[in-house]
Protein backbone atom coordinates (compact mmCIF):
# COMPACT_ATOMS: atom_id res chain seq x y z
CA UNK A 1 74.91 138.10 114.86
CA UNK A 2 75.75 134.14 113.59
CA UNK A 3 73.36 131.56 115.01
CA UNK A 4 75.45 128.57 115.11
CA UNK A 5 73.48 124.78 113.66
CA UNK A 6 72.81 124.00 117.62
CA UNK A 7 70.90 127.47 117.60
CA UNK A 8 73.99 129.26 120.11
CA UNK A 9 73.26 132.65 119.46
CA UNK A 10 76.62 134.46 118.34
CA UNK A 11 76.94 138.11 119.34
CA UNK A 12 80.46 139.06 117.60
CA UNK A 13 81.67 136.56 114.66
CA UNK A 14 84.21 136.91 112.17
CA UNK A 15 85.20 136.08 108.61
CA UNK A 16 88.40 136.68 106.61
CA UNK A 17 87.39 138.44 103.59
CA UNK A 18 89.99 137.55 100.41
CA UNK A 19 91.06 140.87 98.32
CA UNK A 20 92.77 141.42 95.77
CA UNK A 21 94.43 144.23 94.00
CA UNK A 22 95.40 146.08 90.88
CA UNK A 23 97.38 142.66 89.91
CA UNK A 24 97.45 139.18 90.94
CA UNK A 25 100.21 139.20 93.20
CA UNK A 26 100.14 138.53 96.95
CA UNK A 27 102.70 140.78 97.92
CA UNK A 28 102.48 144.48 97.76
CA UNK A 29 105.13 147.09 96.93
CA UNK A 30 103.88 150.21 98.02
CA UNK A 31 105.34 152.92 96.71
CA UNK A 32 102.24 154.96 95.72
CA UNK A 33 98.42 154.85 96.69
CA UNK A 34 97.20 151.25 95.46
CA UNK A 35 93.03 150.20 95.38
CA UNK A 36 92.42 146.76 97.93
CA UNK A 37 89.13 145.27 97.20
CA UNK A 38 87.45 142.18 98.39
CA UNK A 39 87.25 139.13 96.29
CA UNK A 40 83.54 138.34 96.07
CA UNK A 41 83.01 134.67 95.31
CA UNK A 42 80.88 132.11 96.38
CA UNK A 43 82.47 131.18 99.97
CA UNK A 44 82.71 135.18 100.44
CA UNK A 45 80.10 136.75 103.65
CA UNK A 46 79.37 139.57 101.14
CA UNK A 47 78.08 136.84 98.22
CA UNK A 48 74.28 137.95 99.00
CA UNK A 49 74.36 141.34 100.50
CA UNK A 50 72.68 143.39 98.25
CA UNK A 51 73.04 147.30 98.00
CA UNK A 52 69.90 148.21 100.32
CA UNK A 53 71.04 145.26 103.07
CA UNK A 54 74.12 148.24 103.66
CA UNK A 55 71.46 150.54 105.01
CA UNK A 56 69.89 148.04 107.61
CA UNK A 57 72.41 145.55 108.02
CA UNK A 58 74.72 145.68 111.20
CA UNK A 59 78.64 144.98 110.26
CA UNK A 60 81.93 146.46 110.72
CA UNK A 61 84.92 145.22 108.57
CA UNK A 62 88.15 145.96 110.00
CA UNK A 63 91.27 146.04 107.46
CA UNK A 64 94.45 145.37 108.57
CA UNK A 65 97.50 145.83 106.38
CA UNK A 66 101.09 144.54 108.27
CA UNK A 67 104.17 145.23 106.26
CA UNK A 68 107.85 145.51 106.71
CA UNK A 69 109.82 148.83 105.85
CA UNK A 70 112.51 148.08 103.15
CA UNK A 71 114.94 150.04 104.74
CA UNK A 72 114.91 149.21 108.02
CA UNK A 73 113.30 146.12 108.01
CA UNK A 74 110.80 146.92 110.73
CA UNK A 75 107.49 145.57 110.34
CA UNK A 76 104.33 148.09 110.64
CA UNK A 77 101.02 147.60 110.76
CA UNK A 78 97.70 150.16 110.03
CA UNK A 79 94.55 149.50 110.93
CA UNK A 80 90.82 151.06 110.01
CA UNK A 81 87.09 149.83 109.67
CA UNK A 82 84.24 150.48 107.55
CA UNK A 83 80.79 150.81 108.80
CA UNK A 84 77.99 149.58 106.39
CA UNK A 85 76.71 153.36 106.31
CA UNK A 86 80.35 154.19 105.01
CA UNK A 87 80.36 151.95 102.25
CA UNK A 88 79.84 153.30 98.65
CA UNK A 89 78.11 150.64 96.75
CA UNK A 90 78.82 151.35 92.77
CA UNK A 91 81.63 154.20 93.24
CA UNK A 92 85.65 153.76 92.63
CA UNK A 93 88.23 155.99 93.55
CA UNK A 94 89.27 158.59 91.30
CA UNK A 95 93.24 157.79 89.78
CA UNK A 96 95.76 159.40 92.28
CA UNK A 97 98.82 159.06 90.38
CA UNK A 98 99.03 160.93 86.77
CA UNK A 99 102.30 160.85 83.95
CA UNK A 100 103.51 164.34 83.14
CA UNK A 101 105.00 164.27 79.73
CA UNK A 102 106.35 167.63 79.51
CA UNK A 103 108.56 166.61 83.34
CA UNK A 104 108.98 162.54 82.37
CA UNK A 105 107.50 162.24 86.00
CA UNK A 106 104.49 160.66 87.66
CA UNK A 107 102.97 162.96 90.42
CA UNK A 108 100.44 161.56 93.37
CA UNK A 109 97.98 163.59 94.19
CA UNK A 110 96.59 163.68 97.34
CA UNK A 111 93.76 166.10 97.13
CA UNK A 112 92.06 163.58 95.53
CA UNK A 113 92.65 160.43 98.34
CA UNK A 114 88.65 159.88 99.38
CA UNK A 115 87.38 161.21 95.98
CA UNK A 116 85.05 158.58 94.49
CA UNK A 117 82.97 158.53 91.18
CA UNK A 118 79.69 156.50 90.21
CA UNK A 119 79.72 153.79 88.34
CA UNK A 120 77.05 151.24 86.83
CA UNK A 121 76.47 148.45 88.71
CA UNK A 122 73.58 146.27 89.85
CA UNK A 123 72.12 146.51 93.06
CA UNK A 124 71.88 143.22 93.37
CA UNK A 125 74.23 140.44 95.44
CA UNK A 126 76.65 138.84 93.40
CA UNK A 127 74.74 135.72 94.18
CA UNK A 128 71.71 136.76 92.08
CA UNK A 129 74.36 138.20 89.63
CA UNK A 130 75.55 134.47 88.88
CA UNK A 131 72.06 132.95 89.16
CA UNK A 132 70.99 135.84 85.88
CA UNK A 133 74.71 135.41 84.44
CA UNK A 134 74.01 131.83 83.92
CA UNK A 135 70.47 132.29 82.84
CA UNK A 136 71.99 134.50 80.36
CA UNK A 137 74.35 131.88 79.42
CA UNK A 138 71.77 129.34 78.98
CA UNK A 139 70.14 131.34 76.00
CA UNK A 140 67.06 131.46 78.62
CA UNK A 141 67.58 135.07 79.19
CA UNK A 142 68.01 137.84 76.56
CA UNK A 143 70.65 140.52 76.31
CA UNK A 144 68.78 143.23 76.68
CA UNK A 145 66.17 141.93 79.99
CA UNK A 146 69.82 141.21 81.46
CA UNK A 147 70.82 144.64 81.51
CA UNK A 148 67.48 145.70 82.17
CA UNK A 149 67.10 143.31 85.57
CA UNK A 150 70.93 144.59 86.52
CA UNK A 151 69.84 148.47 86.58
CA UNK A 152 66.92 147.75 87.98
């Protein structure tokens, strides 16, 4: 729920998130499984969520990808959401596509589509990451109570 500055209670608001991808580029060819993930900057409605706000907070972000099919030059468009409680803070997906060098040929394999891993990351919102980024930066924070106030 937004509250607006005149204090109009908002039920249902929306934000476009900006993502990005493997690369820089804007346009997509997909010819194999690529990783979309939100851009999280300043100006960005996930800036302060931290990893516990996932487990009480009450969200839905709804991805829509529109293309156009090369060869017949029809557009298409898929569409899914993600709940908070189906969000996996600190995991990536596991690589789908793999080089055989005994065939010369990359192979995609599905089995592995929703497979995650762990990863380190803070718990905290990206926010407080800058804030203790630039603390670190400013020599008023040492290495090694950085890493500890990340993982903690």
């Amino acid at each position: 729920m937004r509250v607006a500055n005149e204090g109009e209670m908002m039920p249902y608001f929306q934000y476009e998130l900006k993502v990005g991808f493997d690369h820089d580029e804007s346009n997509l060819f997909v010819i194999w499984p690529m990783t979309v993930v939100p851009k999280i900057t300043p100006d960005s409605p996930l800036y302060n969520v931290f990893a516990f706000d996932l487990l009480k907070d009450k969200f839905e972000i709804v991805v829509i990808l529109e293309g156009t099919v090369e060869s017949t030059s029809m557009t298409t468009q898929a569409r899914s959401s993600y709940l908070p409680s189906e969000i996996k803070w600190g995991h990536r997906f596991e690589p789908l596509v793999s080089f055989r060098k005994d065939t010369g040929q990359y192979a995609v394999d599905y089995s592995l589509f929703n497979n995650t891993y762990e990863v380190d990351t803070p718990l905290c919102s990206s926010r407080d990451l800058d804030e203790l980024k630039k603390l670190r930066d400013e020599n008023q924070l040492g290495t090694s109570n950085f890493e500890q106030l990340l993982l903690n």
